[in-house]
PDB file of N, CA and C in Angstrom:
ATOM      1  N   UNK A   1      67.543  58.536 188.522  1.00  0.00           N
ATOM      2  CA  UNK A   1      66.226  57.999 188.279  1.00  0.00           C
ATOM      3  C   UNK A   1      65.623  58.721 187.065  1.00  0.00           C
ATOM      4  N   UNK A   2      65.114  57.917 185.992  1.00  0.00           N
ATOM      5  CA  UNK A   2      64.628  58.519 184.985  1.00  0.00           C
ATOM      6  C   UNK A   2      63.379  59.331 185.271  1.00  0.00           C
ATOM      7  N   UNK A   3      62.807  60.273 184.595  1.00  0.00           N
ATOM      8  CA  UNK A   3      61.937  61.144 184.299  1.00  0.00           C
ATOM      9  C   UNK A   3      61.018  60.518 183.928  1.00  0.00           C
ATOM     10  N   UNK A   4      59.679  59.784 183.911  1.00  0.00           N
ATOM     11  CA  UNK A   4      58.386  59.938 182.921  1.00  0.00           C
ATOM     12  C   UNK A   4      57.725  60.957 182.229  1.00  0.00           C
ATOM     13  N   UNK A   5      57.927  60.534 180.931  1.00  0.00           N
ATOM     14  CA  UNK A   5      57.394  62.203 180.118  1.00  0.00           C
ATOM     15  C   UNK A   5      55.965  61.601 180.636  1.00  0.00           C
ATOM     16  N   UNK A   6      54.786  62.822 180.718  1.00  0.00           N
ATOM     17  CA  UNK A   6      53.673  62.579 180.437  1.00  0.00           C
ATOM     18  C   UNK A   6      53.365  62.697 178.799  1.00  0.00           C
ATOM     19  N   UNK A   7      52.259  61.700 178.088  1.00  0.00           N
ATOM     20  CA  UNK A   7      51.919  62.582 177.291  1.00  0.00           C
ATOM     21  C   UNK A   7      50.412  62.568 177.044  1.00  0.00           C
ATOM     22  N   UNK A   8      50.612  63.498 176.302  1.00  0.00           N
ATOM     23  CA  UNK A   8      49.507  64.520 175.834  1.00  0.00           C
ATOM     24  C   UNK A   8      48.699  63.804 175.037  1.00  0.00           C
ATOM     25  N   UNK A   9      47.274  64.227 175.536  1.00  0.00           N
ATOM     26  CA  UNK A   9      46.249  63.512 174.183  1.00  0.00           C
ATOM     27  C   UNK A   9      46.304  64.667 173.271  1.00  0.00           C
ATOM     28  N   UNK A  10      46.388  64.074 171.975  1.00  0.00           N
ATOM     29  CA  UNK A  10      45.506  64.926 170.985  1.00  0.00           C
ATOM     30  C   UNK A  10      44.583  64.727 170.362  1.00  0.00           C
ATOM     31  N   UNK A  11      43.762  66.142 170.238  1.00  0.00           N
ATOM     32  CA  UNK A  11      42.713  65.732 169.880  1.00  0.00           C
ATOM     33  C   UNK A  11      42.511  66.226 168.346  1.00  0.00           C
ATOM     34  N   UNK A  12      42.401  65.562 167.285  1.00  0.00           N
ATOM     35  CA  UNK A  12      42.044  65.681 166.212  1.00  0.00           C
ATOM     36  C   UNK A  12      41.050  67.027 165.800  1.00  0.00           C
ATOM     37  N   UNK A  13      41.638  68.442 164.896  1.00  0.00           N
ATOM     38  CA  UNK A  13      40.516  69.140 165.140  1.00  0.00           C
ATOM     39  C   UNK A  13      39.993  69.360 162.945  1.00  0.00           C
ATOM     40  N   UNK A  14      39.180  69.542 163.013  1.00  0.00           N
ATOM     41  CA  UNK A  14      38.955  68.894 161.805  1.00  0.00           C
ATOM     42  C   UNK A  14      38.075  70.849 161.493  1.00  0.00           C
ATOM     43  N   UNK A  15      38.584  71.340 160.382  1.00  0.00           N
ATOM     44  CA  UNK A  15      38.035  72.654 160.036  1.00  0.00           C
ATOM     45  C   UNK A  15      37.540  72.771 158.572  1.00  0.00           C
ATOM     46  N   UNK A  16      36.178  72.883 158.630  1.00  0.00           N
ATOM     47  CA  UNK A  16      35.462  72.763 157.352  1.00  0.00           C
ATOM     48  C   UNK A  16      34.828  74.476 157.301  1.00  0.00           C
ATOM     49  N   UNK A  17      34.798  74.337 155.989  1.00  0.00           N
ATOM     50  CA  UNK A  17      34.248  75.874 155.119  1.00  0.00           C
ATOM     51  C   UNK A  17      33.108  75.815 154.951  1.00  0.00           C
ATOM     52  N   UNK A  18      32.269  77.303 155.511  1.00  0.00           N
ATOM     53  CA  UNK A  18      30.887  76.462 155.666  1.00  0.00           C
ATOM     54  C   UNK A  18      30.414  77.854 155.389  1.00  0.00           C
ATOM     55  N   UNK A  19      29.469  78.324 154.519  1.00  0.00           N
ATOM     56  CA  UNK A  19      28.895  79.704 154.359  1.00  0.00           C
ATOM     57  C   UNK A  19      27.730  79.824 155.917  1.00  0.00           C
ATOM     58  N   UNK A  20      27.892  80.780 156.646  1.00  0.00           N
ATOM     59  CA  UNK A  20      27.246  80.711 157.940  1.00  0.00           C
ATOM     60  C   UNK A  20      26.216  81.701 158.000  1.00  0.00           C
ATOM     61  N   UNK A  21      25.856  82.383 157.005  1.00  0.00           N
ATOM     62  CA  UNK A  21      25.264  83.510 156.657  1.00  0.00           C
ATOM     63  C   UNK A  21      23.282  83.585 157.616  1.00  0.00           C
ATOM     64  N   UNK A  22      23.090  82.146 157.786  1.00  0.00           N
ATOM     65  CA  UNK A  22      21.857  82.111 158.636  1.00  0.00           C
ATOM     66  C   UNK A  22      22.225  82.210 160.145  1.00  0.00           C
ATOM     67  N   UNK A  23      23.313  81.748 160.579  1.00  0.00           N
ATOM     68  CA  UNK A  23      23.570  81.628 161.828  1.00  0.00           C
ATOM     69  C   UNK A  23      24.182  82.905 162.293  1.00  0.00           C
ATOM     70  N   UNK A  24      24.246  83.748 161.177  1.00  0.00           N
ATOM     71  CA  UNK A  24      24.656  85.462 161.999  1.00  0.00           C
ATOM     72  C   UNK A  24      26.272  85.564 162.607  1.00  0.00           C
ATOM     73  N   UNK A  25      26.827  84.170 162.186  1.00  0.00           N
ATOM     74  CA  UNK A  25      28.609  84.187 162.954  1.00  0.00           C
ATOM     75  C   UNK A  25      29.444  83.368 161.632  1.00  0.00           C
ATOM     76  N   UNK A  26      30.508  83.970 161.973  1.00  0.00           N
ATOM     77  CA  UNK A  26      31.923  84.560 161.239  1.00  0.00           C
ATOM     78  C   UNK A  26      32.423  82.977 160.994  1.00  0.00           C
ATOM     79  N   UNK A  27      32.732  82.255 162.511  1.00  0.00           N
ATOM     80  CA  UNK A  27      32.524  80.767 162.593  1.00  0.00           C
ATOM     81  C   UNK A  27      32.073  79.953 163.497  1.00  0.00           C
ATOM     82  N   UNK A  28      32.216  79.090 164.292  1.00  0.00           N
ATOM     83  CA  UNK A  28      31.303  78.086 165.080  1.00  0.00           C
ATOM     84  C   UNK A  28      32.544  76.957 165.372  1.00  0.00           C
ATOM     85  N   UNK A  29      32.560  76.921 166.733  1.00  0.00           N
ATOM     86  CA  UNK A  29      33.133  75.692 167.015  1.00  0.00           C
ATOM     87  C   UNK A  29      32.366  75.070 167.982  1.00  0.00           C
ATOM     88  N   UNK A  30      32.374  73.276 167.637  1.00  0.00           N
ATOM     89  CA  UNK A  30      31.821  72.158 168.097  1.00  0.00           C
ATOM     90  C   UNK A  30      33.427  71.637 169.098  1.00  0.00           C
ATOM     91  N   UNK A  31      33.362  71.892 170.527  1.00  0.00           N
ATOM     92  CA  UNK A  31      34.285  71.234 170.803  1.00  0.00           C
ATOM     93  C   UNK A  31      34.088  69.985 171.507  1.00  0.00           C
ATOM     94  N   UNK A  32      32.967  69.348 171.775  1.00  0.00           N
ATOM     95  CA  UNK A  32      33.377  68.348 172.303  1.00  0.00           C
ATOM     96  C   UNK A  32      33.344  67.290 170.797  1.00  0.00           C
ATOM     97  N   UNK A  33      33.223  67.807 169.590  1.00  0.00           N
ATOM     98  CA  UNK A  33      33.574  67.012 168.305  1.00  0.00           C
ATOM     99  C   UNK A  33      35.020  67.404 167.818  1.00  0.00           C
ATOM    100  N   UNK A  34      35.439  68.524 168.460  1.00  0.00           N
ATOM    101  CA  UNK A  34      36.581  68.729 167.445  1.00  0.00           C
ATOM    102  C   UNK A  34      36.751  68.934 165.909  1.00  0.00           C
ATOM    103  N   UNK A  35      35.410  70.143 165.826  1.00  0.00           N
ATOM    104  CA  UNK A  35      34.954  70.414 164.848  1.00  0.00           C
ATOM    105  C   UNK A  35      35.301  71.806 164.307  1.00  0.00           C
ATOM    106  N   UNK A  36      35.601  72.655 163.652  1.00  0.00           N
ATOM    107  CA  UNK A  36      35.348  74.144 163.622  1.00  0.00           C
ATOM    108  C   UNK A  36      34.624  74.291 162.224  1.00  0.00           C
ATOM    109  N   UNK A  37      33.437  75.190 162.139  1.00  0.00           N
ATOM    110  CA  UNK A  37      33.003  75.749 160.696  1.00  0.00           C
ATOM    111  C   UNK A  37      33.646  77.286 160.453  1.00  0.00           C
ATOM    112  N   UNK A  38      33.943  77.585 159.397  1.00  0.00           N
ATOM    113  CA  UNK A  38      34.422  79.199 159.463  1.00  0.00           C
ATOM    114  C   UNK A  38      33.424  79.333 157.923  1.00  0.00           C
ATOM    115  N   UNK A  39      33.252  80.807 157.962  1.00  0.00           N
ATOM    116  CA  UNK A  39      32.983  81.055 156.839  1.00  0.00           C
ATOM    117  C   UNK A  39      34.062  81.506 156.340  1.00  0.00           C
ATOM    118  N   UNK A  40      34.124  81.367 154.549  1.00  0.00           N
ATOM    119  CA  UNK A  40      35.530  81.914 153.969  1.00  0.00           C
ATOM    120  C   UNK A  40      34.843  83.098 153.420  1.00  0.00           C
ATOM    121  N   UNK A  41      34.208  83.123 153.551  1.00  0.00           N
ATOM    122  CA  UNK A  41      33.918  84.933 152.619  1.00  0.00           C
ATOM    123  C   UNK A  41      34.438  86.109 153.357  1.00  0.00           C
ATOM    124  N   UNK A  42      35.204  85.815 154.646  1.00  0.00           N
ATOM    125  CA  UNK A  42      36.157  86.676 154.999  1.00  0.00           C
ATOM    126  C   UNK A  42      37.461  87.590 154.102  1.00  0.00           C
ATOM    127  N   UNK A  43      37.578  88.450 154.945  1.00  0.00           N
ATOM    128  CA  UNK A  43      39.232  89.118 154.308  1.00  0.00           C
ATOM    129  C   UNK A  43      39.860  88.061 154.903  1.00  0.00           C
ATOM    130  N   UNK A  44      40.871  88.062 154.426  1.00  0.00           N
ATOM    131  CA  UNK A  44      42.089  87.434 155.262  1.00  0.00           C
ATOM    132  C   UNK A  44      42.558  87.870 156.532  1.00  0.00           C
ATOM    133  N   UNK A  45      42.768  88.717 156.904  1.00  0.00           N
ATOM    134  CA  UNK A  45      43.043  89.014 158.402  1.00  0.00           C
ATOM    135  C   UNK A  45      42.286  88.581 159.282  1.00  0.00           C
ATOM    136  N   UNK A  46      40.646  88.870 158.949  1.00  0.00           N
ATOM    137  CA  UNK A  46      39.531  88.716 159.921  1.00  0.00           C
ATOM    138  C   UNK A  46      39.510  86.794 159.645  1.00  0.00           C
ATOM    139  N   UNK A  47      39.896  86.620 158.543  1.00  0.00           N
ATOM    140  CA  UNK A  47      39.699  85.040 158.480  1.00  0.00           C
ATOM    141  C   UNK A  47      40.634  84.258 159.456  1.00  0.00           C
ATOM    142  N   UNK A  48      41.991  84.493 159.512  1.00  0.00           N
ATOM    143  CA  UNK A  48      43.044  84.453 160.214  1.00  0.00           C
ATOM    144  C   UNK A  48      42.205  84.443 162.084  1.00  0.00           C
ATOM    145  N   UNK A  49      41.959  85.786 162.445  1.00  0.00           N
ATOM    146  CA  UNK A  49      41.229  85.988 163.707  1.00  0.00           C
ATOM    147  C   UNK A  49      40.095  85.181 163.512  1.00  0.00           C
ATOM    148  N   UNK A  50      39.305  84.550 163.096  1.00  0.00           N
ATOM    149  CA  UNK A  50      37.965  83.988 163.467  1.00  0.00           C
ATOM    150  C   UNK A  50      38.638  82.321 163.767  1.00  0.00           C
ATOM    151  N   UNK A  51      39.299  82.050 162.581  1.00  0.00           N
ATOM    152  CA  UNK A  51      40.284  80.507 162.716  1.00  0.00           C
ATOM    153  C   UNK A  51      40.866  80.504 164.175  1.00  0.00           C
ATOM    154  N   UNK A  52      41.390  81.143 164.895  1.00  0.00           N
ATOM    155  CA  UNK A  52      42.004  81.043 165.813  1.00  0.00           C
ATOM    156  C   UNK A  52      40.914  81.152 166.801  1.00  0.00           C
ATOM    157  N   UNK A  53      40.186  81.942 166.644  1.00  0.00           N
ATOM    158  CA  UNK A  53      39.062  82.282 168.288  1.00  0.00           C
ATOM    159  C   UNK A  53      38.545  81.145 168.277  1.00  0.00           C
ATOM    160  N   UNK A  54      38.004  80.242 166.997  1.00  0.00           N
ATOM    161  CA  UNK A  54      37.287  79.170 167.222  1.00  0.00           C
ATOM    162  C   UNK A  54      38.199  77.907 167.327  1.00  0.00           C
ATOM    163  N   UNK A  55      39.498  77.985 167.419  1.00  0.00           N
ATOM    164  CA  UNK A  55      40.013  76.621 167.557  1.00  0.00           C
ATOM    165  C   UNK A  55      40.477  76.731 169.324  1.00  0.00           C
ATOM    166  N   UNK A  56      40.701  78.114 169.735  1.00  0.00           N
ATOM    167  CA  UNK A  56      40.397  78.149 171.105  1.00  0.00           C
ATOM    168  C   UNK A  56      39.493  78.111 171.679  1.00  0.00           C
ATOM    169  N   UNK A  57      38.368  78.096 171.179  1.00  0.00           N
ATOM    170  CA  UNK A  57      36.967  77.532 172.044  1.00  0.00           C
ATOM    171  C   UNK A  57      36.913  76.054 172.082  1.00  0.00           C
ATOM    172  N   UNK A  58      37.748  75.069 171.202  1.00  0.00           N
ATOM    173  CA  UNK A  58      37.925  74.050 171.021  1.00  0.00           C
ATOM    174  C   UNK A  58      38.970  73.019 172.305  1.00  0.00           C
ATOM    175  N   UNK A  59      39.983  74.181 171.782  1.00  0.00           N
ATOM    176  CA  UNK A  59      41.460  73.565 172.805  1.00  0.00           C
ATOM    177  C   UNK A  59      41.150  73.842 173.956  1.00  0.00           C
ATOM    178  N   UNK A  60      40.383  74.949 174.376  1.00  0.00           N
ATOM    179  CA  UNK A  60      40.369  75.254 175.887  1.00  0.00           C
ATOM    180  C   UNK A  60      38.609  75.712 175.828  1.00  0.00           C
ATOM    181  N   UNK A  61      37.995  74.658 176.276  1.00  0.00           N
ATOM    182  CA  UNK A  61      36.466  74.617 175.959  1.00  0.00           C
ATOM    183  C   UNK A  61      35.946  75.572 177.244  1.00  0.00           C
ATOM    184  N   UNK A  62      36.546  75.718 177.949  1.00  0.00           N
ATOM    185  CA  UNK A  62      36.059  76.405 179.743  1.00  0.00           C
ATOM    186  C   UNK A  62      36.676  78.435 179.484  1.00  0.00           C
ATOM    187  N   UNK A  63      37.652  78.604 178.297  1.00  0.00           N
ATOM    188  CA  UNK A  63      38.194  80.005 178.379  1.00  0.00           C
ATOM    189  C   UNK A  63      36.699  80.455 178.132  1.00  0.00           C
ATOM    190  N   UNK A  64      36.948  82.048 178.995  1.00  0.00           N
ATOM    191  CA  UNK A  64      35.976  82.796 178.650  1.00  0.00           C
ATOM    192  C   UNK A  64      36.042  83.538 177.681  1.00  0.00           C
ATOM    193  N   UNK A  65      34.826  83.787 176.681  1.00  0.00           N
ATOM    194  CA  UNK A  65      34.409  84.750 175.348  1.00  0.00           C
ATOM    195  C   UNK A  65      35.375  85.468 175.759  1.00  0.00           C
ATOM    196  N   UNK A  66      35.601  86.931 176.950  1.00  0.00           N
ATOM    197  CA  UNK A  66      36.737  87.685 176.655  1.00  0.00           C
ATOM    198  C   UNK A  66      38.000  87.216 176.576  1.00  0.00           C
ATOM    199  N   UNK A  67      38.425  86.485 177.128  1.00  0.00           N
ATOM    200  CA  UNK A  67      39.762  85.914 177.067  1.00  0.00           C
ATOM    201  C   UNK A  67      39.992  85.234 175.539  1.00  0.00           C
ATOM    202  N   UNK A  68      39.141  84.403 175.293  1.00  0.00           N
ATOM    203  CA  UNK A  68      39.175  84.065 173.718  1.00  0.00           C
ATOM    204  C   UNK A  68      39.286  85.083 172.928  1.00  0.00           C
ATOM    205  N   UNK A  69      38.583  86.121 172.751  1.00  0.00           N
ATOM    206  CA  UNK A  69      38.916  87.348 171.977  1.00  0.00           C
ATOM    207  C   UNK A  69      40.002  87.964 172.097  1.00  0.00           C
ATOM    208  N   UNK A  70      40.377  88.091 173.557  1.00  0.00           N
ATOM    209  CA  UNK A  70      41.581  89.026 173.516  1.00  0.00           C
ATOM    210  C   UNK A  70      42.872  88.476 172.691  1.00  0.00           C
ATOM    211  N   UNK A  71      42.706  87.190 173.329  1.00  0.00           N
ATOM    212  CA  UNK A  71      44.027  85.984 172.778  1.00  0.00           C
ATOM    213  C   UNK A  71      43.956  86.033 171.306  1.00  0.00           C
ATOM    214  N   UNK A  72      42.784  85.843 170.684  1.00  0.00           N
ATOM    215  CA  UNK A  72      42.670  85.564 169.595  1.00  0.00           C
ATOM    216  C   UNK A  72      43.654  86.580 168.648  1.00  0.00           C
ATOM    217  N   UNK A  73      43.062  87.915 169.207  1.00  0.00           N
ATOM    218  CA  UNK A  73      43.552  89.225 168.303  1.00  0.00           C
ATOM    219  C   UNK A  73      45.187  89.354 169.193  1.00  0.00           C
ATOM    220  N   UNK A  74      45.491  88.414 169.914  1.00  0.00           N
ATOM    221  CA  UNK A  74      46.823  88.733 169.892  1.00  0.00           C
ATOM    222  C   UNK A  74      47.823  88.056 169.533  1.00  0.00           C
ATOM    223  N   UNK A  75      47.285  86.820 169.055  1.00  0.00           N
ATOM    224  CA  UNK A  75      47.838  85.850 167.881  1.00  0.00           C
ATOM    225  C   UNK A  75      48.147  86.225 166.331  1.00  0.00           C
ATOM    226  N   UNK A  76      46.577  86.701 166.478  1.00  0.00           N
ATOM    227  CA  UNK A  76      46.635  87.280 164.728  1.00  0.00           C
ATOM    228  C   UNK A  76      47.749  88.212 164.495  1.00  0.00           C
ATOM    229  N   UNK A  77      47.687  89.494 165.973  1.00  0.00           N
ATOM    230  CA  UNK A  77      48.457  90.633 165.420  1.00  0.00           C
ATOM    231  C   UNK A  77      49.438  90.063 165.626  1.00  0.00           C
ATOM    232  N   UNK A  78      50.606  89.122 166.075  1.00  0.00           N
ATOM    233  CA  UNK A  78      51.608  88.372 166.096  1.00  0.00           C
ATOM    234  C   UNK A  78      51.908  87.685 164.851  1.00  0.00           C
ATOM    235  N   UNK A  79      50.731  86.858 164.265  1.00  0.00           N
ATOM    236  CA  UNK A  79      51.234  86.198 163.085  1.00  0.00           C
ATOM    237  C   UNK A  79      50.802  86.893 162.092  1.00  0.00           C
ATOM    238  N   UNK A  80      50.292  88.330 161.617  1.00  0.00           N
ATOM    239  CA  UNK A  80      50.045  89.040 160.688  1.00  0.00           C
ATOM    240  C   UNK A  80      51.652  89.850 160.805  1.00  0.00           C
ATOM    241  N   UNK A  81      51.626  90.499 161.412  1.00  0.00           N
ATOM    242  CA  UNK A  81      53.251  91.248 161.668  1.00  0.00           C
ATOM    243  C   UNK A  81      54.488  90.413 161.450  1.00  0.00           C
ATOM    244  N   UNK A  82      54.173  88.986 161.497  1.00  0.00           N
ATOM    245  CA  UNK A  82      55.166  88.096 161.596  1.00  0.00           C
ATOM    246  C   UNK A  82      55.113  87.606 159.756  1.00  0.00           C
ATOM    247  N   UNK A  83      53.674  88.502 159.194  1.00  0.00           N
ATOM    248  CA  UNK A  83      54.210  88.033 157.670  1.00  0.00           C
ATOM    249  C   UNK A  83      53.261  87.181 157.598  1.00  0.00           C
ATOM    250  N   UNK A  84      52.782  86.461 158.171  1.00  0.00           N
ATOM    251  CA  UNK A  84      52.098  84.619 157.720  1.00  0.00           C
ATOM    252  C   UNK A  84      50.095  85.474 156.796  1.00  0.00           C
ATOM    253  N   UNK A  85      49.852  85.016 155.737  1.00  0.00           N
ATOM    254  CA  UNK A  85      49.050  85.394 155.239  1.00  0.00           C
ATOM    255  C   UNK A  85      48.082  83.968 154.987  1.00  0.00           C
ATOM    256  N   UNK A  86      46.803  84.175 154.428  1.00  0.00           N
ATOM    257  CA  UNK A  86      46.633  83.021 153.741  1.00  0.00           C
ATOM    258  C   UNK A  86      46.383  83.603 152.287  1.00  0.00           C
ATOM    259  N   UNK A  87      46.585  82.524 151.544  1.00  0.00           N
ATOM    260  CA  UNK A  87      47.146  81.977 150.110  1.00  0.00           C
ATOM    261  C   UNK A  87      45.837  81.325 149.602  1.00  0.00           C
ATOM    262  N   UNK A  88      45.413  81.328 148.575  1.00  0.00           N
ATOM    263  CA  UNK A  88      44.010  80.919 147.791  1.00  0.00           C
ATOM    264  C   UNK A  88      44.675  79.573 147.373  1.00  0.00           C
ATOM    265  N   UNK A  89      43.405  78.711 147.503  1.00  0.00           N
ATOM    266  CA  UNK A  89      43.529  77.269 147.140  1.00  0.00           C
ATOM    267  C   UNK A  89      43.693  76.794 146.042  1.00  0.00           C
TER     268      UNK A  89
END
């Protein structure tokens, strides 16, 4: 008897550059839009960690602030050690 895959919705997440300098944060995610703002006036590492904390407030809208943080910085230190940088546009 065959298997039914389930599948998966995706949800479109759309990440715009946004100077956030009034709102006092690094970046901002809109998840029931599937939105993220980051500011780029980051270093790269911390830019790397803010991209990720806010696309997990997105993908998993119910994780808690600590759990988002922890995860976050254990992605980064995974894909910083692993080499992956970002590159100017």
């Amino acid at each position: 008897m065959a298997t039914k895959r389930r599948r998966r919705r995706t949800t479109k997440i759309k990440v715009v550059e946004v100077k956030l300098k009034r709102e006092h944060a690094m970046g901002q995610a809109w998840a029931g839009e599937g939105l993220v703002e980051i500011d780029p006036r980051q270093k790269a590492k911390v830019y790397c960690n803010t991209l990720i904390h806010e696309l997990l407030h997105v993908v998993f809208p119910d994780l808690s602030e600590h759990k988002v943080r922890v995860t976050a910085g254990q992605f980064t230190k995974a894909l910083w050690d692993a080499g992956y940088r970002r590159i100017s546009k």
